[in-house]
C-alpha atoms as a PDB file:
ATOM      1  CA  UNK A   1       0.000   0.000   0.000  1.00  0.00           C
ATOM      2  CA  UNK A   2       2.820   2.451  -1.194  1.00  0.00           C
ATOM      3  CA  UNK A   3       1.991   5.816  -1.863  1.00  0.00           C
ATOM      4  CA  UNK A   4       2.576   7.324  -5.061  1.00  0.00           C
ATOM      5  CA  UNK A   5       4.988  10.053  -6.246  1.00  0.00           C
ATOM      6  CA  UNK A   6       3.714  13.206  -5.174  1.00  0.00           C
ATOM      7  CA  UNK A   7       2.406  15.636  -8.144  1.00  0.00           C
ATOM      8  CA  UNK A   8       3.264  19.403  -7.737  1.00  0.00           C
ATOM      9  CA  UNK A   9       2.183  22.025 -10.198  1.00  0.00           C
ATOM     10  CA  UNK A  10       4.259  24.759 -10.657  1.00  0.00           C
ATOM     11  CA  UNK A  11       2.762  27.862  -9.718  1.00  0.00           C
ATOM     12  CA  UNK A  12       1.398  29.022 -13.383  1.00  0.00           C
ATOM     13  CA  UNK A  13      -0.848  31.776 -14.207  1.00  0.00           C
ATOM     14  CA  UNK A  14      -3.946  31.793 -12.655  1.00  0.00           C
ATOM     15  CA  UNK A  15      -7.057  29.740 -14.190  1.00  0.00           C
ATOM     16  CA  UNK A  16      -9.981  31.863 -15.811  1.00  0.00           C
ATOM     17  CA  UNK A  17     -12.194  31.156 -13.073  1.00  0.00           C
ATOM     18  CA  UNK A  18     -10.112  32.587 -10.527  1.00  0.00           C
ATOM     19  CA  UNK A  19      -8.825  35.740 -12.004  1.00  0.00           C
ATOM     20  CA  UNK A  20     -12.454  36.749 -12.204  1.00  0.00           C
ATOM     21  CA  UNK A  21     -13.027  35.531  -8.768  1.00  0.00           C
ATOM     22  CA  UNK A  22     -10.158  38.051  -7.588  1.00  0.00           C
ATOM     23  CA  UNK A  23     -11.823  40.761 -10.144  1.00  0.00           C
ATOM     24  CA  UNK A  24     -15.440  40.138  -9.012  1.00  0.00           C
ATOM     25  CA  UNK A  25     -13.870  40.136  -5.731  1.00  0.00           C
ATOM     26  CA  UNK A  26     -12.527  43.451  -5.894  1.00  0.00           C
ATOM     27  CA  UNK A  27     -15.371  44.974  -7.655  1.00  0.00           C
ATOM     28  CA  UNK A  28     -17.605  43.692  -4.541  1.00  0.00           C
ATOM     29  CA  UNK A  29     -15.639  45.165  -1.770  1.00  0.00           C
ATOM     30  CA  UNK A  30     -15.362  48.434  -3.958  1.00  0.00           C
ATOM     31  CA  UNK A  31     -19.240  48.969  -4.325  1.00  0.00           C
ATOM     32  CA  UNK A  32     -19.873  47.505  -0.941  1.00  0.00           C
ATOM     33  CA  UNK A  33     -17.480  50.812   0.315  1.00  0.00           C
ATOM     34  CA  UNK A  34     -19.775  52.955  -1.870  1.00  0.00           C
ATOM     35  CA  UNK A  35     -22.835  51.173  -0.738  1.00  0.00           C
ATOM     36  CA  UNK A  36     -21.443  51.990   2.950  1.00  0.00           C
ATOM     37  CA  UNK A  37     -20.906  55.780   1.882  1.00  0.00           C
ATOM     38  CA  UNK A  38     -24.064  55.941   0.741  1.00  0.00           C
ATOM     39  CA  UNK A  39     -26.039  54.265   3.509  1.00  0.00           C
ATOM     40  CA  UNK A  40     -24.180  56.982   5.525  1.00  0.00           C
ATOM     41  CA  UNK A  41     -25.159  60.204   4.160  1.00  0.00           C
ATOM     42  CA  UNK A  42     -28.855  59.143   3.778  1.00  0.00           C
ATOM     43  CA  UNK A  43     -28.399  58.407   7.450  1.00  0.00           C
ATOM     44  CA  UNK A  44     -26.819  61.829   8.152  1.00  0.00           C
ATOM     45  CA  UNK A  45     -29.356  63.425   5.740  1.00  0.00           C
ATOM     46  CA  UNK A  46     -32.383  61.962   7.923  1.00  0.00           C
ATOM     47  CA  UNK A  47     -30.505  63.020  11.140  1.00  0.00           C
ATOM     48  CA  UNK A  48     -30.319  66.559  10.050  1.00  0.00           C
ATOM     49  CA  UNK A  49     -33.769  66.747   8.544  1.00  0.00           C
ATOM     50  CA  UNK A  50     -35.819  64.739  11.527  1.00  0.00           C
ATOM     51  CA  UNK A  51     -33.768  67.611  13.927  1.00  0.00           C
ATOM     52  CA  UNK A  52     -34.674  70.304  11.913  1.00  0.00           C
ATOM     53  CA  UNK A  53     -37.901  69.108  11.809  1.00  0.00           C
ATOM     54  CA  UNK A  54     -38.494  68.789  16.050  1.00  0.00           C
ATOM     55  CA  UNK A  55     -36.703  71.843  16.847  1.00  0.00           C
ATOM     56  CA  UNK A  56     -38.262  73.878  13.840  1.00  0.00           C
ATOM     57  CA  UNK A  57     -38.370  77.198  16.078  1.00  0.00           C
ATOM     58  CA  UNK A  58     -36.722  79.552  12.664  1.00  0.00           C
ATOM     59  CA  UNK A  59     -35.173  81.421  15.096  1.00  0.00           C
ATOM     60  CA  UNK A  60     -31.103  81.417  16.475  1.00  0.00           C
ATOM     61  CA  UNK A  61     -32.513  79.251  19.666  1.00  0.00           C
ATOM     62  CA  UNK A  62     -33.916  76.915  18.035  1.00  0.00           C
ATOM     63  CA  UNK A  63     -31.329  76.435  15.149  1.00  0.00           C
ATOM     64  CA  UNK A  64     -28.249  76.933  17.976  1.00  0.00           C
ATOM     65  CA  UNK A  65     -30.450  73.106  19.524  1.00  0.00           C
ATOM     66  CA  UNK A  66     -30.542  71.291  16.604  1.00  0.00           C
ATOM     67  CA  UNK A  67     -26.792  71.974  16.003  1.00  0.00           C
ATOM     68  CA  UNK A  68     -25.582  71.066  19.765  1.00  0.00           C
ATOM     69  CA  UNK A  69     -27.411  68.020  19.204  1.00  0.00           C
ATOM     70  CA  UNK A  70     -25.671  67.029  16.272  1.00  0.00           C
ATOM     71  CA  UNK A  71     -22.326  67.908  17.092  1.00  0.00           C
ATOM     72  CA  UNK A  72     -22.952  65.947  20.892  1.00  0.00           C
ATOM     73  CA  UNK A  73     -24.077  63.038  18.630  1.00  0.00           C
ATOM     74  CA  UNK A  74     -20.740  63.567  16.440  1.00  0.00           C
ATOM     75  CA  UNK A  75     -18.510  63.330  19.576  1.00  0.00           C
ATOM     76  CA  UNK A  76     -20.067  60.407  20.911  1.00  0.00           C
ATOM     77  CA  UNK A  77     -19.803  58.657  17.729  1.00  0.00           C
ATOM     78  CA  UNK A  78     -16.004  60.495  17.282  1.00  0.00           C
ATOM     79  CA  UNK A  79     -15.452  58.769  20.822  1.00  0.00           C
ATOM     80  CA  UNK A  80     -16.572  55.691  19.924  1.00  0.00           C
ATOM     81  CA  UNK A  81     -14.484  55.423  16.409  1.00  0.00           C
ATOM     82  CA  UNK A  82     -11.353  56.528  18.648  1.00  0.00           C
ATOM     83  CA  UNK A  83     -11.530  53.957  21.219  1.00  0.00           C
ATOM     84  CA  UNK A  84     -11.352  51.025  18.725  1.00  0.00           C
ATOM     85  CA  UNK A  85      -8.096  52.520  17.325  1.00  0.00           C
ATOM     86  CA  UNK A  86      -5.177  50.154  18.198  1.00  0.00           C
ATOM     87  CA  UNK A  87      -2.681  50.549  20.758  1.00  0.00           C
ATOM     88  CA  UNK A  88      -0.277  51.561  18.891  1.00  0.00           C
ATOM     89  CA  UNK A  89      -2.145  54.444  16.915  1.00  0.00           C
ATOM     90  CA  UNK A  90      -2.621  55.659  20.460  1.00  0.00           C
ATOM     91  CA  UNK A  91       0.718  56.857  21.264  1.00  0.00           C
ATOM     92  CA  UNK A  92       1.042  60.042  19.551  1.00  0.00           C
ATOM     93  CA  UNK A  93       4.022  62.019  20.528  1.00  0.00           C
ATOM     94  CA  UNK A  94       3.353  65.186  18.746  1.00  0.00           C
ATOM     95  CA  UNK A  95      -0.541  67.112  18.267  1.00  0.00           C
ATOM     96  CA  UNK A  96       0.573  67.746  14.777  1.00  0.00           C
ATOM     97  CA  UNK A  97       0.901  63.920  14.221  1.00  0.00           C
ATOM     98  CA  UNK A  98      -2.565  63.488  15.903  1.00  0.00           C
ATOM     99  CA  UNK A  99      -4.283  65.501  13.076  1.00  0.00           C
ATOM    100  CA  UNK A 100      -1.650  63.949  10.468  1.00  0.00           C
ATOM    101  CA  UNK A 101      -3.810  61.054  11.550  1.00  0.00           C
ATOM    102  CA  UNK A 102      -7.280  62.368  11.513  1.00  0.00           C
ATOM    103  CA  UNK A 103      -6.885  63.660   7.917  1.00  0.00           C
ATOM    104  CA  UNK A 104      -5.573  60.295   6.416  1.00  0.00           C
ATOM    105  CA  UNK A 105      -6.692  57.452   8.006  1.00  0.00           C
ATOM    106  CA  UNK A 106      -9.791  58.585  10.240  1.00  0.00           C
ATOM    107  CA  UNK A 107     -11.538  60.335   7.344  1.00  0.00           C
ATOM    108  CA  UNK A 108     -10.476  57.441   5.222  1.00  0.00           C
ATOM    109  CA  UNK A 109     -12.862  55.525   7.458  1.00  0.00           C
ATOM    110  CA  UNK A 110     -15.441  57.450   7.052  1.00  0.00           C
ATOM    111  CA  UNK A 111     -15.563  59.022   4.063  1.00  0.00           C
ATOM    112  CA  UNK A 112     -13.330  56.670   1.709  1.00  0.00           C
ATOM    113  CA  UNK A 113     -10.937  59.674   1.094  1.00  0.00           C
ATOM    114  CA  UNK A 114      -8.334  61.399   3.014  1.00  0.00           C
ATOM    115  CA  UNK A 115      -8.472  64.941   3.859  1.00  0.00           C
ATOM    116  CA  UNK A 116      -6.838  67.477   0.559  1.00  0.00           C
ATOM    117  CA  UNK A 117      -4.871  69.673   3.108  1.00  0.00           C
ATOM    118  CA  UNK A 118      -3.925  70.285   6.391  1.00  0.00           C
ATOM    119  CA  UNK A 119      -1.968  73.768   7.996  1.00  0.00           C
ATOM    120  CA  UNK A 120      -1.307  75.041  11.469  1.00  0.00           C
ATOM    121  CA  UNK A 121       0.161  78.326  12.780  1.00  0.00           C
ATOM    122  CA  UNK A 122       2.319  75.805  15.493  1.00  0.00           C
ATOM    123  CA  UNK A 123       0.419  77.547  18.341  1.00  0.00           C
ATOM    124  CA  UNK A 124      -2.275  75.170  18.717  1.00  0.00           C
ATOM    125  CA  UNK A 125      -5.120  76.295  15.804  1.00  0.00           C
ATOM    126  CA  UNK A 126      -4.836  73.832  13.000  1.00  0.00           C
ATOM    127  CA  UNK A 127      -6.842  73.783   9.342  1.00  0.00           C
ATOM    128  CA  UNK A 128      -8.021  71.022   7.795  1.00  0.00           C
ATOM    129  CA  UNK A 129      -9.353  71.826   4.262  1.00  0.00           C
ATOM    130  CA  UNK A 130     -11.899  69.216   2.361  1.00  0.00           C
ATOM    131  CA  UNK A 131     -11.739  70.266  -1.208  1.00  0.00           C
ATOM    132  CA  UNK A 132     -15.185  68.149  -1.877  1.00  0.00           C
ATOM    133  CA  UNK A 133     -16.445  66.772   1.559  1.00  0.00           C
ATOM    134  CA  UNK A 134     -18.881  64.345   0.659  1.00  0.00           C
ATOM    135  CA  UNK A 135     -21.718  65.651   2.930  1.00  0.00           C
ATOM    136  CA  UNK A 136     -22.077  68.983   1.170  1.00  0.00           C
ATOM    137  CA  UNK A 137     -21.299  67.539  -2.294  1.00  0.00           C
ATOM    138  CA  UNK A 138     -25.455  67.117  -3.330  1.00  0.00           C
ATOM    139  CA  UNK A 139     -26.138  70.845  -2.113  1.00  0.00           C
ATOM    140  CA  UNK A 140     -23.467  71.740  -4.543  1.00  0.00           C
ATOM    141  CA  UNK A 141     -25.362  72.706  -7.134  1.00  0.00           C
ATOM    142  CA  UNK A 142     -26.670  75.724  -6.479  1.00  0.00           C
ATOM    143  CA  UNK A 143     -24.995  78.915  -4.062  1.00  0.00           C
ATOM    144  CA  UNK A 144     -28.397  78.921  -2.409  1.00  0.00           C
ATOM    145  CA  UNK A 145     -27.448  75.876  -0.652  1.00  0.00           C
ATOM    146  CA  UNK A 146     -24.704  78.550   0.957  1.00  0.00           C
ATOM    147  CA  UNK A 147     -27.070  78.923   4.226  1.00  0.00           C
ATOM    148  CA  UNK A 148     -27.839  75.529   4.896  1.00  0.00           C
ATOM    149  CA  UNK A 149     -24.204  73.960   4.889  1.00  0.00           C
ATOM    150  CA  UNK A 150     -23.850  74.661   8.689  1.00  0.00           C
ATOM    151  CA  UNK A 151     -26.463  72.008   9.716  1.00  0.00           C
ATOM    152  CA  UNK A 152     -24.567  69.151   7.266  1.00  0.00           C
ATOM    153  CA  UNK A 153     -21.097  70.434   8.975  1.00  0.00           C
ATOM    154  CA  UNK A 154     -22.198  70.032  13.127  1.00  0.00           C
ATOM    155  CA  UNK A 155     -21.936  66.627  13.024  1.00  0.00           C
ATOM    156  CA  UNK A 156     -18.673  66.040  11.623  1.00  0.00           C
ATOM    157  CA  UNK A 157     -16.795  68.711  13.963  1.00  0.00           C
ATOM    158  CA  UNK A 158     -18.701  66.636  17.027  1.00  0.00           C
ATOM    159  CA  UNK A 159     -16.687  63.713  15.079  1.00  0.00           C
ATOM    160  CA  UNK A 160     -13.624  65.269  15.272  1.00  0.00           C
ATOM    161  CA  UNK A 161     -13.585  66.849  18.589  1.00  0.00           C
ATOM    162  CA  UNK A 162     -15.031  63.240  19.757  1.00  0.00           C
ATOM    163  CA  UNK A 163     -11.877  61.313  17.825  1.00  0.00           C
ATOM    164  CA  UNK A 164      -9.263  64.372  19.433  1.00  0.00           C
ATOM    165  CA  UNK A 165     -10.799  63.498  23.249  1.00  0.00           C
ATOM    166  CA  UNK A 166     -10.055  59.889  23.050  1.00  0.00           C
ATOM    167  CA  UNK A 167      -6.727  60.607  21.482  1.00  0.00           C
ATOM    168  CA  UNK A 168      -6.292  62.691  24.929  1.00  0.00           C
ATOM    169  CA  UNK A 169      -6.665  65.990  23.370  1.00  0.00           C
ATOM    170  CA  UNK A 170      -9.330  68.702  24.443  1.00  0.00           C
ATOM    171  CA  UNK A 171     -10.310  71.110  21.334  1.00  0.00           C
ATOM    172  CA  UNK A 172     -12.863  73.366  20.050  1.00  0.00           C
ATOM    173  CA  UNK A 173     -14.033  72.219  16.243  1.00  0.00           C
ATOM    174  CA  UNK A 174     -15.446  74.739  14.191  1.00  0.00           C
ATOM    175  CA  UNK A 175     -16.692  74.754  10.470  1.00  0.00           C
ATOM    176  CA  UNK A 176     -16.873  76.809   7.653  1.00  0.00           C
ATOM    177  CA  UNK A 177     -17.747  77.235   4.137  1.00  0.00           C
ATOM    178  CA  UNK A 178     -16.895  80.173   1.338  1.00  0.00           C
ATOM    179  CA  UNK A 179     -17.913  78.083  -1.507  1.00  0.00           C
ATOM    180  CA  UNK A 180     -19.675  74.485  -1.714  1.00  0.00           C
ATOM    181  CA  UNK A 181     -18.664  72.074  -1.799  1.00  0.00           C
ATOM    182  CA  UNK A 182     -15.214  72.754  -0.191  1.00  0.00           C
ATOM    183  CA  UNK A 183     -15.373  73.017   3.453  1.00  0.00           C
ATOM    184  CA  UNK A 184     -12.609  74.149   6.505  1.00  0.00           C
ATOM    185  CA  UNK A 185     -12.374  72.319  10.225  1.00  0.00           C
ATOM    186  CA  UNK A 186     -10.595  74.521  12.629  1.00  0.00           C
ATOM    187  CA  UNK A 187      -9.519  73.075  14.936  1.00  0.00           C
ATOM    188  CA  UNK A 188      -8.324  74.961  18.414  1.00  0.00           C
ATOM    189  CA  UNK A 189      -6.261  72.709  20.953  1.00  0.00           C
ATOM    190  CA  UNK A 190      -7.111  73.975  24.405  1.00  0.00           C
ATOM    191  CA  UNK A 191      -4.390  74.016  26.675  1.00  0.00           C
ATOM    192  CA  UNK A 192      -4.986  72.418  30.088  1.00  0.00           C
END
């Protein structure tokens, strides 16, 4: 009951079946990151509208609500994104390196691109510049969309002041926007 000689096949080029596995394969996890995308600015759309919608009072109070609540709702989720960072990505030894991080990586995993640009004046105030931030890139169309970008901008500056806490550094998050759908994050390290 002897076995055999062993066959080996040489490594070759890959069979038709599975170089359109590997295709397919890539194709899938590339619409399933758009399908994500997507599934999270209808979610951030609803947020905004059902807010707008309870705290409708036109006025500064009642706008000034809806925007605390989305920015609190931003840092809890910012929180929450930081604390499943690994080890590792939690030793920082300089801020600057910190917000290196937020613009590639963290806004990677959220919005499948990394940040265009990022500038400080190296006394604590950085800028972090979005050339075509994906949450403002529908109201693009028209400049009377202008007004509204504040409301699709809370959240995000809750994210990052959420993402900066867990990282061990307190801030004030700010947004702005001259021209849509380009948006700026300042963000202002307080000193403790």
């Amino acid at each position: 009951m002897g076995a055999g000689p062993r066959q080996v096949r040489e490594a070759g080029p890959a069979q038709p079946g599975q170089r359109e596995h590997g295709a397919l394969a890539g194709r899938w996890a590339r619409g399933r990151r758009m399908a994500d995308a997507a599934l999270f600015e209808f979610l951030h759309t609803e947020m905004v509208a059902e807010l707008w919608a309870h705290h409708s009072d036109p006025g500064p109070g009642g706008q000034k609500m809806s925007l605390s609540v989305l920015e609190g709702m931003g840092f809890r989720v910012g929180q929450a994104l930081g604390e499943r960072l690994p080890q590792e990505t939690l030793a920082f030894r300089e801020e600057l390196d910190v917000l290196k991080f937020l613009c590639k990586d963290l806004w990677v995993a959220v919005f499948q691109k990394q940040m265009d640009s990022l500038r400080t004046n190296h006394q604590g105030t950085y800028v972090l510049q979005d050339n075509s931030f994906p949450l403002l890139i529908r109201m693009a169309a028209g400049l009377q969309y202008l007004e509204e970008a504040p409301k699709f901008l809370a959240f995000t500056c809750g994210l990052l002041r959420g993402a900066l806490s867990t990282l061990g550094i307190k801030s004030l998050v700010t947004a702005s926007v001259a021209s849509l759908p380009t948006c700026k994050f300042q963000v202002v390290i307080q000193k403790t």
